[in-house]
C-alpha atoms as a PDB file:
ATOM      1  CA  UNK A   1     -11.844  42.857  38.010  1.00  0.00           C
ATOM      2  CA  UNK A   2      -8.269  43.408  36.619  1.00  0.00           C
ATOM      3  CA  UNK A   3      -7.397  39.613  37.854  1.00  0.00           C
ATOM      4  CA  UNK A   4     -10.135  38.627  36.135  1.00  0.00           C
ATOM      5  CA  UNK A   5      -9.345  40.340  32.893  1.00  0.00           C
ATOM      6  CA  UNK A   6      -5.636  39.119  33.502  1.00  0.00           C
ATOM      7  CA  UNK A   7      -7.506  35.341  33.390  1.00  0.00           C
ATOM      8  CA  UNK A   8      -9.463  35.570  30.480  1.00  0.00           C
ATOM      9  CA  UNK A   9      -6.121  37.343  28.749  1.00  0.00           C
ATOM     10  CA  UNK A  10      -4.193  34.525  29.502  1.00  0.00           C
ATOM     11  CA  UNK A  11      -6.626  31.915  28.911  1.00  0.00           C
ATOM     12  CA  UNK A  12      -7.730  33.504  25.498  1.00  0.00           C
ATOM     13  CA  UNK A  13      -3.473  33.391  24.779  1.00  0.00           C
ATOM     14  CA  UNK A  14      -3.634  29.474  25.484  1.00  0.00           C
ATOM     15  CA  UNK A  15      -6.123  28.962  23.230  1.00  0.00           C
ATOM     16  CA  UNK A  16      -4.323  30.885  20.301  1.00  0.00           C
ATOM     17  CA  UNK A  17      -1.155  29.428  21.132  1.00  0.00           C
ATOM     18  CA  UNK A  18      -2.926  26.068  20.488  1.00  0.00           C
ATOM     19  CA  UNK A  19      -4.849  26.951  17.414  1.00  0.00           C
ATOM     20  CA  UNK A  20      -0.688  27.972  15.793  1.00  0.00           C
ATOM     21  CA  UNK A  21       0.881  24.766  17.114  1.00  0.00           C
ATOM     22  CA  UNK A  22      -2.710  22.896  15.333  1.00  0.00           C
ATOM     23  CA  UNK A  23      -1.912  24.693  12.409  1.00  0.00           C
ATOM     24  CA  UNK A  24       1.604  23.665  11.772  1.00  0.00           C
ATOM     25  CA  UNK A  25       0.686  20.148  13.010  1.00  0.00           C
ATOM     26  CA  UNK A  26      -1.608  20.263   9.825  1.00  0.00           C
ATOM     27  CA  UNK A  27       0.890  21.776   7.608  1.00  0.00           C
ATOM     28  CA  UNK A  28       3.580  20.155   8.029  1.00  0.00           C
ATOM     29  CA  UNK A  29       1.357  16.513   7.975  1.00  0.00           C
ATOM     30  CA  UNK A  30       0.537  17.933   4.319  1.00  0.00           C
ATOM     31  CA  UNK A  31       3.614  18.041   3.664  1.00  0.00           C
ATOM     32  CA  UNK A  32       4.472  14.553   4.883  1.00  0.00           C
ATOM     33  CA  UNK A  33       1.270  13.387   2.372  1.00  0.00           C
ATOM     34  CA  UNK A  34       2.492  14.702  -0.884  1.00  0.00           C
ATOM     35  CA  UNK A  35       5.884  13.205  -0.494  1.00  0.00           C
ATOM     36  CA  UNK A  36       7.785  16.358   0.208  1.00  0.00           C
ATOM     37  CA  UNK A  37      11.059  14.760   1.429  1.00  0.00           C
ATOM     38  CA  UNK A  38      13.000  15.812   4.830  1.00  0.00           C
ATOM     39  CA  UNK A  39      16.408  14.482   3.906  1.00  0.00           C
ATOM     40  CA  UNK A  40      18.047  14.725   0.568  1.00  0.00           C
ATOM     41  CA  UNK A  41      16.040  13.686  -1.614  1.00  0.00           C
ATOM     42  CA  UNK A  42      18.855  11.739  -4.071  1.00  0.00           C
ATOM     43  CA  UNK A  43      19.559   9.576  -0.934  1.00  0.00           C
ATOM     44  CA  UNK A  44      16.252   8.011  -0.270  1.00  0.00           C
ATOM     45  CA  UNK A  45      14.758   5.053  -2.204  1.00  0.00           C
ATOM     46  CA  UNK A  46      12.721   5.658  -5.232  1.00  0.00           C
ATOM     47  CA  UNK A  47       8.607   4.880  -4.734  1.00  0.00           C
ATOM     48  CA  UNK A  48       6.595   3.982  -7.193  1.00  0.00           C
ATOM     49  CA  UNK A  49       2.628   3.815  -7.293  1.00  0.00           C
ATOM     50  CA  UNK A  50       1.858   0.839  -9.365  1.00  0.00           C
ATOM     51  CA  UNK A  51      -2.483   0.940  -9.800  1.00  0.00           C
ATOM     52  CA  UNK A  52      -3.202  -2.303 -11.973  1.00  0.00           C
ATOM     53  CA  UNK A  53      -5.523  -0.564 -13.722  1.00  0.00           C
ATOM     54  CA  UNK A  54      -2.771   1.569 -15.273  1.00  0.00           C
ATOM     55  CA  UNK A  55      -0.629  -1.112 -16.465  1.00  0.00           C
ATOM     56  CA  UNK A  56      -1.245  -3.142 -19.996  1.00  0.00           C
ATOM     57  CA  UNK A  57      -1.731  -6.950 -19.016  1.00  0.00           C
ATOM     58  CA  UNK A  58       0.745  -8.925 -19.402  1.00  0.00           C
ATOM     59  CA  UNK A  59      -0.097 -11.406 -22.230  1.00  0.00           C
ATOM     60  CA  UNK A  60       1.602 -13.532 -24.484  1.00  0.00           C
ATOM     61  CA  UNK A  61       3.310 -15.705 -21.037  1.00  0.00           C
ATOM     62  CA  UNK A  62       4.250 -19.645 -21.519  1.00  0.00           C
ATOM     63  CA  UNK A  63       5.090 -20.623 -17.868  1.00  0.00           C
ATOM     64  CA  UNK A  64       8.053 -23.223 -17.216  1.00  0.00           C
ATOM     65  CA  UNK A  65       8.002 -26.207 -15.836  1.00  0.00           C
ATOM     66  CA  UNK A  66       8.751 -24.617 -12.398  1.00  0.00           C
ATOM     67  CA  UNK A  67       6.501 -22.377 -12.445  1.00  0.00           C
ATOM     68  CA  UNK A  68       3.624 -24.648 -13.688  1.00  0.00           C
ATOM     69  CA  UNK A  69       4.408 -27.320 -10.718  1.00  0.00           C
ATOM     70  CA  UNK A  70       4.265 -24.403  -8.114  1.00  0.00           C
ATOM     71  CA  UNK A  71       1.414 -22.815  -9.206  1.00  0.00           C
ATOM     72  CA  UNK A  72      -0.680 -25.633  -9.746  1.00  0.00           C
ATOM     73  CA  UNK A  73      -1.138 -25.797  -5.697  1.00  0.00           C
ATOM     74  CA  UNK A  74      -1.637 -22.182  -5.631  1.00  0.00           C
ATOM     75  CA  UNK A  75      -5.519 -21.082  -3.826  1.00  0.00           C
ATOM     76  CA  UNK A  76      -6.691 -18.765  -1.639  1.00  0.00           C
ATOM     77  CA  UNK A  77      -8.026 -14.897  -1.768  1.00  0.00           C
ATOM     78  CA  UNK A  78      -7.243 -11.924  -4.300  1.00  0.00           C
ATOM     79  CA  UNK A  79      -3.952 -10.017  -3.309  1.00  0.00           C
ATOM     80  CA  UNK A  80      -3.353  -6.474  -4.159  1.00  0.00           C
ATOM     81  CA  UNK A  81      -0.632  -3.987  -4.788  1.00  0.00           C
ATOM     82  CA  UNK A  82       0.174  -1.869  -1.815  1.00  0.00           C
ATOM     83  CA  UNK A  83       3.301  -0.159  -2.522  1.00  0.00           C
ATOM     84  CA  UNK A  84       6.516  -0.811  -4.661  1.00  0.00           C
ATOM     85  CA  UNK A  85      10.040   0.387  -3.691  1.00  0.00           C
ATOM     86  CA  UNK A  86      13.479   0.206  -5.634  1.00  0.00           C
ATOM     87  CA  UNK A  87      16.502   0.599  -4.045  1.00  0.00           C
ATOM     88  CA  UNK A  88      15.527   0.885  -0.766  1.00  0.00           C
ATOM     89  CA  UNK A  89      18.020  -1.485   0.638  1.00  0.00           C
ATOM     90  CA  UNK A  90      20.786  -1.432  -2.028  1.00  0.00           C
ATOM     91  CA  UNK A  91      21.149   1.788  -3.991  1.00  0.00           C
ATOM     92  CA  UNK A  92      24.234   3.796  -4.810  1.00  0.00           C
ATOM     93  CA  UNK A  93      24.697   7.115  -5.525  1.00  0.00           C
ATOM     94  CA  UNK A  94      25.815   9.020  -9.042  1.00  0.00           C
ATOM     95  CA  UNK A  95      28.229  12.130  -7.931  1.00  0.00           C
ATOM     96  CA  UNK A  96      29.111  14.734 -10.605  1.00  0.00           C
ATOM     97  CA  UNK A  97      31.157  13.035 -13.765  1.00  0.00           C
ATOM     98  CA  UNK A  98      33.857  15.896 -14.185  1.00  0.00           C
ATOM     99  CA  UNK A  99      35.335  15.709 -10.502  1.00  0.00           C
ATOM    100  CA  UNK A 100      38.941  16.296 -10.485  1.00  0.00           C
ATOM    101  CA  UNK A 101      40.688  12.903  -9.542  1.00  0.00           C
ATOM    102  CA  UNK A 102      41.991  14.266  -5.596  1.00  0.00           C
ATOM    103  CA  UNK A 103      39.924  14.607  -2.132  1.00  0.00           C
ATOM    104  CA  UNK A 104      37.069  17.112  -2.461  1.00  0.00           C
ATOM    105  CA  UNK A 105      34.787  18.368  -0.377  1.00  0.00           C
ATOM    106  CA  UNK A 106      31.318  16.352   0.015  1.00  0.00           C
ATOM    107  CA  UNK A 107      29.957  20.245  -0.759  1.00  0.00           C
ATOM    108  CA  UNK A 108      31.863  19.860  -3.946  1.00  0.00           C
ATOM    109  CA  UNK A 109      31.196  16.270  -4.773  1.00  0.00           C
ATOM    110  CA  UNK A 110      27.521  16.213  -4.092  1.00  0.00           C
ATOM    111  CA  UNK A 111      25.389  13.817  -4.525  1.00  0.00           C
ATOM    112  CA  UNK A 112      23.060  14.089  -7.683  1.00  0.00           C
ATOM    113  CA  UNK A 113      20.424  10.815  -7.397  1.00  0.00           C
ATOM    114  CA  UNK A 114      20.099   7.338  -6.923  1.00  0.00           C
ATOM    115  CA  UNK A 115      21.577   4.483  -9.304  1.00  0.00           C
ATOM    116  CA  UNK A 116      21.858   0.898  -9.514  1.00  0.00           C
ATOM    117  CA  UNK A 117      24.923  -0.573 -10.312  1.00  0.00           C
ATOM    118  CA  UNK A 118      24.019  -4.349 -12.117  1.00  0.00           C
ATOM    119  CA  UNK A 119      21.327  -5.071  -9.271  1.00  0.00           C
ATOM    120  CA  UNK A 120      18.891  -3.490  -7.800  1.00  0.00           C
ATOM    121  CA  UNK A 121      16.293  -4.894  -5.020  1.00  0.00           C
ATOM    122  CA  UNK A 122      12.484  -4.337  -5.924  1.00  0.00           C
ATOM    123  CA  UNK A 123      10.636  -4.543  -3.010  1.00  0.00           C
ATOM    124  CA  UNK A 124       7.276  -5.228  -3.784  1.00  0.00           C
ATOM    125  CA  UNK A 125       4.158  -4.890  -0.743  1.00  0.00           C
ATOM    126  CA  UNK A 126       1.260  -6.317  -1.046  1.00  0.00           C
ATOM    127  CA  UNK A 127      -2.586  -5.898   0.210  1.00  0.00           C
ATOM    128  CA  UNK A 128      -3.850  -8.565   1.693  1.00  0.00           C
ATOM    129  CA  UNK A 129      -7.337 -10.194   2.965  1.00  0.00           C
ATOM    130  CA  UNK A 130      -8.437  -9.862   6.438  1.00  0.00           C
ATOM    131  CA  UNK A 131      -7.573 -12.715   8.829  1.00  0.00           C
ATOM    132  CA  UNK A 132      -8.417 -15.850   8.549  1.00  0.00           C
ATOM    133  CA  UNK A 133      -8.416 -15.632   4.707  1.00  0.00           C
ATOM    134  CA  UNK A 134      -5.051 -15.526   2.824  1.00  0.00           C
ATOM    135  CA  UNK A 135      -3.661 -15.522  -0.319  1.00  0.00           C
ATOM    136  CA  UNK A 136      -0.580 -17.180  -2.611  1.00  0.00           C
ATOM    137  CA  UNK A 137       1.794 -15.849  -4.678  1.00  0.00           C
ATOM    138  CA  UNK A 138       3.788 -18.579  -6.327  1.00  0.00           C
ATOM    139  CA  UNK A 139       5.746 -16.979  -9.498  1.00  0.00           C
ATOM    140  CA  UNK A 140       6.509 -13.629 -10.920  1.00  0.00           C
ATOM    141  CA  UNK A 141       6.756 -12.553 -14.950  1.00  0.00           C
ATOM    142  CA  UNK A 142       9.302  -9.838 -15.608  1.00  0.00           C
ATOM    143  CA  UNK A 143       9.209  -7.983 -19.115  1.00  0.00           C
ATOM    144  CA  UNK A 144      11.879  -5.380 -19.818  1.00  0.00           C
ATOM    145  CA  UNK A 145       8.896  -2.702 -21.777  1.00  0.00           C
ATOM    146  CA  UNK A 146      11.365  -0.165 -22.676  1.00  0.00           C
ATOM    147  CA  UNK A 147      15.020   0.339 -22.720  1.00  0.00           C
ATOM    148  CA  UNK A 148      17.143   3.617 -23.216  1.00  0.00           C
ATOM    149  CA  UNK A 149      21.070   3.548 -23.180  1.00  0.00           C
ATOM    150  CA  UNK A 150      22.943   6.319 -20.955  1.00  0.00           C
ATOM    151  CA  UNK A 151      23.733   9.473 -22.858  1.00  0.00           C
ATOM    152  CA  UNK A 152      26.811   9.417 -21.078  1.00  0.00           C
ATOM    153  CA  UNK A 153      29.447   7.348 -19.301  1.00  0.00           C
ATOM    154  CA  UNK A 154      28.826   8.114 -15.131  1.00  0.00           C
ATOM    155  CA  UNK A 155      32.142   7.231 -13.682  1.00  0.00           C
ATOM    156  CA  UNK A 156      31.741   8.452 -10.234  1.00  0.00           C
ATOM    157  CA  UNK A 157      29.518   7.056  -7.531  1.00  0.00           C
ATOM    158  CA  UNK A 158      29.336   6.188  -4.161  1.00  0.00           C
ATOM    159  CA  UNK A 159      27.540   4.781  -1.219  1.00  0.00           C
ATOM    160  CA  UNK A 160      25.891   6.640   1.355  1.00  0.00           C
ATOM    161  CA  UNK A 161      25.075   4.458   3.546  1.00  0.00           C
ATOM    162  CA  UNK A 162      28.563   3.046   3.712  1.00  0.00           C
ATOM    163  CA  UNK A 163      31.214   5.364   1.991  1.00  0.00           C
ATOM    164  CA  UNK A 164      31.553   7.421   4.827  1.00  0.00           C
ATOM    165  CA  UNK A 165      33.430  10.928   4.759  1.00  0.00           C
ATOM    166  CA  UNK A 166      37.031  11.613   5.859  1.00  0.00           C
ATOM    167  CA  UNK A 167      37.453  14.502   7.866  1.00  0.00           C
ATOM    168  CA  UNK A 168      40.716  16.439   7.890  1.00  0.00           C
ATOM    169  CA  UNK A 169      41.437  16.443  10.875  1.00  0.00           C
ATOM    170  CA  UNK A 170      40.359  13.388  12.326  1.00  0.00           C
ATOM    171  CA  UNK A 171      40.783  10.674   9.480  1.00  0.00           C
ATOM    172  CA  UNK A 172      38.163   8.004   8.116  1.00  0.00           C
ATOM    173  CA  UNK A 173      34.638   6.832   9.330  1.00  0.00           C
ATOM    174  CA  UNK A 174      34.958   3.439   9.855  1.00  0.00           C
ATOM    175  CA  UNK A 175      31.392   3.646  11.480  1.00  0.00           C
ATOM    176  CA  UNK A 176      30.024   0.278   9.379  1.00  0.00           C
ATOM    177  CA  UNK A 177      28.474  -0.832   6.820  1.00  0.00           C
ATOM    178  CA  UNK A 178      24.588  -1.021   5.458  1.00  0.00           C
ATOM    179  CA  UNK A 179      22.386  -2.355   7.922  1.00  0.00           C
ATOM    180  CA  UNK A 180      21.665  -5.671   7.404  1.00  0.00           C
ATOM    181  CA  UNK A 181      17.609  -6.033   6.988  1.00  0.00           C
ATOM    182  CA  UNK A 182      15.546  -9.329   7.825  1.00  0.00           C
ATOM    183  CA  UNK A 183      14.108 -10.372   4.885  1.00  0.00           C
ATOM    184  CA  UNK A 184      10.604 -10.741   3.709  1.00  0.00           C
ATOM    185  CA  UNK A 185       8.395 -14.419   3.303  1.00  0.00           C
ATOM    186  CA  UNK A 186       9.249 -13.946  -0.606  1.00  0.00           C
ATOM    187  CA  UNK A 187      11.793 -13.473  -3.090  1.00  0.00           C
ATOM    188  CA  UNK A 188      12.134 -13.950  -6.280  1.00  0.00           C
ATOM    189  CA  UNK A 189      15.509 -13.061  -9.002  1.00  0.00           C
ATOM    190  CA  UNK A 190      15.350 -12.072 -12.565  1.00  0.00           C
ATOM    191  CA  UNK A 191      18.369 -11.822 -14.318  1.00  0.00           C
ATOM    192  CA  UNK A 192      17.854 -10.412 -18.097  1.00  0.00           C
ATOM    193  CA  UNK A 193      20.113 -11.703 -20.477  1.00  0.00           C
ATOM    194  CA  UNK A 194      19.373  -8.859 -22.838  1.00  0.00           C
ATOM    195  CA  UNK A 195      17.998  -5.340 -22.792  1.00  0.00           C
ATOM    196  CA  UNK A 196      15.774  -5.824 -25.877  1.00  0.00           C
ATOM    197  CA  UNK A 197      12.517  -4.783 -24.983  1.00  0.00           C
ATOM    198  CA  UNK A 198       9.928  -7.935 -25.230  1.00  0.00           C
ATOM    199  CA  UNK A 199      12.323  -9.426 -23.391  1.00  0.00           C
ATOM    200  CA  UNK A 200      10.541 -12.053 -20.726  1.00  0.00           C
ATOM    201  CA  UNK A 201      11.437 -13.959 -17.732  1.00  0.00           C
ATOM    202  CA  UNK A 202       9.250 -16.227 -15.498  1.00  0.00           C
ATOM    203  CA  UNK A 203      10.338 -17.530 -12.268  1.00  0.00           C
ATOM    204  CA  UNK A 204       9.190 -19.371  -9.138  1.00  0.00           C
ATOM    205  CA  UNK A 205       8.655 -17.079  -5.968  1.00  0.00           C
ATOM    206  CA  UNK A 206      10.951 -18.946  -3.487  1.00  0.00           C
ATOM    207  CA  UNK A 207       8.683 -19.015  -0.278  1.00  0.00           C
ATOM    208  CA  UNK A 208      11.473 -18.431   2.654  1.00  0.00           C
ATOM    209  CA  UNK A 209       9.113 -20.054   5.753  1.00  0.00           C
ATOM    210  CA  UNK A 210       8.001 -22.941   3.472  1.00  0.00           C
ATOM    211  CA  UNK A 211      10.114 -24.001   0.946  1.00  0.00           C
ATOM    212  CA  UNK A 212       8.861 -25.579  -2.061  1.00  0.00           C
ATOM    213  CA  UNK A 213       5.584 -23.899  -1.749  1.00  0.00           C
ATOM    214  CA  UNK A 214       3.487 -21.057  -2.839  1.00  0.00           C
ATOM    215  CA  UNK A 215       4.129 -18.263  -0.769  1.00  0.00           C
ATOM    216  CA  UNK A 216       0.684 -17.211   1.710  1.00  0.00           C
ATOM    217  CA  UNK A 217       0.009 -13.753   2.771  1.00  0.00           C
ATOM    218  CA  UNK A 218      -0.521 -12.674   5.565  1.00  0.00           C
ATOM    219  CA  UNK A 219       2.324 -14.820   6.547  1.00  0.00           C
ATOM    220  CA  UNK A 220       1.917 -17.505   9.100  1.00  0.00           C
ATOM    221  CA  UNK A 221       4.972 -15.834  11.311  1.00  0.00           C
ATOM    222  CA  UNK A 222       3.567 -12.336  11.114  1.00  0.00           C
ATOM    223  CA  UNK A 223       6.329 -11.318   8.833  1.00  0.00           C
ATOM    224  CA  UNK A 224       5.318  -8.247   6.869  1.00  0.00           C
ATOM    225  CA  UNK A 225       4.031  -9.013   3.621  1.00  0.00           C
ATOM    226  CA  UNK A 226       6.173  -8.083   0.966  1.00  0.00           C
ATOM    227  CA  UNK A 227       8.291  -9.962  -1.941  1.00  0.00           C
ATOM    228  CA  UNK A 228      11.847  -8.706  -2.595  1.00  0.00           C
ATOM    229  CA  UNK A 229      12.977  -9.133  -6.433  1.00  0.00           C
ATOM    230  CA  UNK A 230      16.527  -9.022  -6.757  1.00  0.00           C
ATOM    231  CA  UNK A 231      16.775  -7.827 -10.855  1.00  0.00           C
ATOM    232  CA  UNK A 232      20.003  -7.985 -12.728  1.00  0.00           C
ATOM    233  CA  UNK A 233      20.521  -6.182 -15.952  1.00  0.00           C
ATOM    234  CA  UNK A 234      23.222  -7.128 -18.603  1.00  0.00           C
ATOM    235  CA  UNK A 235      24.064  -3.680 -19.734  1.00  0.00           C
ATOM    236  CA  UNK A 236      24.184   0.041 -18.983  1.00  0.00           C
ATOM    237  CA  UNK A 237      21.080   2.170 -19.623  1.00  0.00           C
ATOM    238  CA  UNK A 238      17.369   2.841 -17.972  1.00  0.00           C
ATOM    239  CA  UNK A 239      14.459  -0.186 -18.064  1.00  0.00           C
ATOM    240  CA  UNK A 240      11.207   0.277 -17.819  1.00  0.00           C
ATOM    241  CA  UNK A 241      10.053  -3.073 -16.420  1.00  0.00           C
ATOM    242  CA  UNK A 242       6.196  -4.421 -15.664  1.00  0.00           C
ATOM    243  CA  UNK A 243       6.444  -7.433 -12.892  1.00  0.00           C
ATOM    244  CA  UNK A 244       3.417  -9.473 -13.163  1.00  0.00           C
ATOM    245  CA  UNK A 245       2.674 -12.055  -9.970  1.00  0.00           C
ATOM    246  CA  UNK A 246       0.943 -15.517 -10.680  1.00  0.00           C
ATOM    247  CA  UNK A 247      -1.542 -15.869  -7.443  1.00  0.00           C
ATOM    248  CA  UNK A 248      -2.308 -19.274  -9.115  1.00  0.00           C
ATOM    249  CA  UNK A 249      -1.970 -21.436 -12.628  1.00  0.00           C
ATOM    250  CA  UNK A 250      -3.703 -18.559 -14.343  1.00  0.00           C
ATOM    251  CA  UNK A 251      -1.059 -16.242 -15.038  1.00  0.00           C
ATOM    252  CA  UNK A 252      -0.055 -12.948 -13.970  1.00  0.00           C
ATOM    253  CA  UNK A 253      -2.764 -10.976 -12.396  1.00  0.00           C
ATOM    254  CA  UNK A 254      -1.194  -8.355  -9.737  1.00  0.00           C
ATOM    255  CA  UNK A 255       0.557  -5.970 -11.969  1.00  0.00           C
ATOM    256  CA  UNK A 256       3.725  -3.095 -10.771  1.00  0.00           C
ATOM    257  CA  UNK A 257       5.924  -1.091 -13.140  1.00  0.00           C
ATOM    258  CA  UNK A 258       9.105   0.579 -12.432  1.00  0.00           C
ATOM    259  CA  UNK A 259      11.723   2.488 -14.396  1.00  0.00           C
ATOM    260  CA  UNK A 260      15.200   2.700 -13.103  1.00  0.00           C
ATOM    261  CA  UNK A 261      18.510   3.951 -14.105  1.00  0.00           C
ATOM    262  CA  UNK A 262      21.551   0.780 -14.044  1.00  0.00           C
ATOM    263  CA  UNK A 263      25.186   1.842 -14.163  1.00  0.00           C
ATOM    264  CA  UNK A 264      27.447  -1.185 -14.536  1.00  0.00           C
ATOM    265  CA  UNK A 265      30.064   0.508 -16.104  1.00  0.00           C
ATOM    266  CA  UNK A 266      30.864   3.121 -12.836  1.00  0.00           C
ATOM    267  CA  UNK A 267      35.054   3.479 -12.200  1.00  0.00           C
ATOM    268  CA  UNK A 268      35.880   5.137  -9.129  1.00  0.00           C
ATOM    269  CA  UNK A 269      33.853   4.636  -5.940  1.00  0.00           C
ATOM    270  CA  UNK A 270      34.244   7.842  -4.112  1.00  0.00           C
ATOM    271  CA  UNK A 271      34.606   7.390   0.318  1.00  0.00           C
ATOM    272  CA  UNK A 272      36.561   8.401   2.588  1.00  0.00           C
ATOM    273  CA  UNK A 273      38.677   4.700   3.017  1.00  0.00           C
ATOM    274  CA  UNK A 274      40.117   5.679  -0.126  1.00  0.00           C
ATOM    275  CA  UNK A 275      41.708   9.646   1.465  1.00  0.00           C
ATOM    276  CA  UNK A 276      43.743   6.712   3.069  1.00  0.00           C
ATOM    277  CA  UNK A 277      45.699   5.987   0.293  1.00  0.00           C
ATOM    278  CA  UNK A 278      49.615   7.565  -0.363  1.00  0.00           C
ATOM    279  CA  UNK A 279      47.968   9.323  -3.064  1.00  0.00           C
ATOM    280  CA  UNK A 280      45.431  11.034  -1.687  1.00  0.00           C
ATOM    281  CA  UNK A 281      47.031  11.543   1.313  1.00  0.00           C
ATOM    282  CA  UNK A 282      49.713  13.553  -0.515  1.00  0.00           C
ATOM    283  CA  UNK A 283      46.559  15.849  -2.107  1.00  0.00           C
ATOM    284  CA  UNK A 284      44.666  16.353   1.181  1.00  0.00           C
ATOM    285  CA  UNK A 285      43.976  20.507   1.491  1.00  0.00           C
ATOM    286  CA  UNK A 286      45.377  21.776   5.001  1.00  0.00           C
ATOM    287  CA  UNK A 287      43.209  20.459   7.943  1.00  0.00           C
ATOM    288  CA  UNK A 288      40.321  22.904   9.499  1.00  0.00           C
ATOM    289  CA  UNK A 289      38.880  24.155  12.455  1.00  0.00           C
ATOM    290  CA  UNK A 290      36.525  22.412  12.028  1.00  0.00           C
ATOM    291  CA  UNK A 291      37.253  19.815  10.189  1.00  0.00           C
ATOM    292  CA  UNK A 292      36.742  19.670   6.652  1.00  0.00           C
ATOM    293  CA  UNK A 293      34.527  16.473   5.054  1.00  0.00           C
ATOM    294  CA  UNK A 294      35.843  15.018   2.228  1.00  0.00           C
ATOM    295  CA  UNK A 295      35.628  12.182  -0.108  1.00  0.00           C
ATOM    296  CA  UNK A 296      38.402  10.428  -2.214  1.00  0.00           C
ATOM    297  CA  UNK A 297      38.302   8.624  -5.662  1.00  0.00           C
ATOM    298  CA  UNK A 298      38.953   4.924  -5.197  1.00  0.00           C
ATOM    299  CA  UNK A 299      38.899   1.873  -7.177  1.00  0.00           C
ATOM    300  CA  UNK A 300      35.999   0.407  -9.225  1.00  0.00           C
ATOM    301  CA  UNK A 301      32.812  -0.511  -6.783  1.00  0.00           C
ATOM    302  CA  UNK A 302      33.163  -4.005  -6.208  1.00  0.00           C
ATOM    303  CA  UNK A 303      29.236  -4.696  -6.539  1.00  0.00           C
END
């Protein structure tokens, strides 16, 4: 009798146990749902949900010649938006702009969000028809909606995937660089001359399987299907840009709108390469057990 009550104890513990660890399972999946980040959340690309049915249409659009020859062959099915990212490959990071000029402490100069410096890569996925039918993207319409200068010079950034810490003692990570990521079927640049809003720019969508033609989703190497837009801005300050696609010679149809903060104007790059220098060398705080992280104000970021 006591065995068997020792049984149904145990047994009646499993299934508790179970119904906790079920629990948390569901919790923390919530959390993964509403976007609730894991890492720092400054250091991870910005996401933005682009419905169409949110966005005005893009109207008002006289296609170029290149864009007219290209999307004159363009056919197939209706393309969606899936997802748009910014910055996902390319960002840089906007540290605190009254750090004193000598090596501090990463928990000193911390990292307060993401930036773009002139470029930033838009990285734009797509829904697409169920095999065998595809669809074509051949050009892309960029309009700058909304501009707004920067309140304030930002001199200091850096890069976290590449400006590694210097730890004293031990010296500088020279770990690498940004991983270098295959690209996507598609790409497309936009480089604004001016930050007016109106402004307009239509361009070809380079296919990078085929070249010379409209680009097909699902792609015929299995690639995932997404367009990268490289965007160049000519001056400091936050856009607020609509992208409009061209699935054929009717215009724009597939709309996505982002707003992102540019910085072309950053500098000092902070990293540990630059504790390196005589200069900072001469400033570094007496070494630690353990070692101390810190990063160093260098030069202007090259790009």
């Amino acid at each position: 009798m006591v065995e068997t009550t020792q049984r149904a104890w145990r047994h009646s513990l499993r299934r508790s146990m179970a119904a906790l660890i079920l629990a948390l399972v569901a919790l923390l999946s919530v959390g993964c749902v509403d976007g609730s980040p894991t890492a720092h959340p400054s250091s991870t690309p910005t996401a933005h949900a682009s419905p169409t049915a949110s966005i005005a249409p893009l109207v008002g659009i006289t296609p170029n010649a290149g864009v007219a020859s290209l999307c004159g062959a363009a056919h197939g099915s209706p393309l969606g938006i899936a997802q748009v990212q910014v910055g996902q490959y390319d960002s840089w990071q906007v540290l605190s702009s009254d750090l004193p000029l000598k090596p501090q402490p990463v928990s000193v100069a911390k990292v307060l969000g993401n930036i773009a410096l002139d470029t930033i890569t838009v990285d734009i996925g797509l829904a697409t028809p169920k095999a065998p039918a595809t669809g074509t993207v051949c050009a892309i319409t960029a309009r700058i909606v909304a501009y707004q200068p920067l309140a304030a010079p930002i001199p200091n950034v850096t890069r976290a995937c590449s400006d590694h810490a210097y730890t004293d003692p031990g010296g500088a990570d020279y770990g690498g660089d940004c991983e270098p990521i295959a690209g996507p079927p598609a790409s497309a640049t936009v480089a604004f001359a001016s930050d007016i809003p109106g402004t307009t720019i239509n361009v070809p969508v380079q296919n990078d399987i085929t070249p010379g033609t409209p680009a097909v989703f699902p792609a015929p190497n299995g690639t995932a299907a997404h367009i990268w837009v490289s965007l160049h801005v000519p001056a400091s300050g936050t856009y607020s840009v609509v992208f409009g696609l061209w699935q054929n010679q009717s215009g724009p149809t597939l709309l996505a709108a982002i707003t992102e903060p540019f910085n072309l104007n950053a500098t000092h790059e902070w990293s540990g390469i630059a504790c390196t220098t005589a200069s900072m060398q001469a400033q570094l705080p007496p070494p630690t057990n353990p070692p101390t992280s810190l990063l160093c104000p260098g030069a202007p970021p090259a790009a």
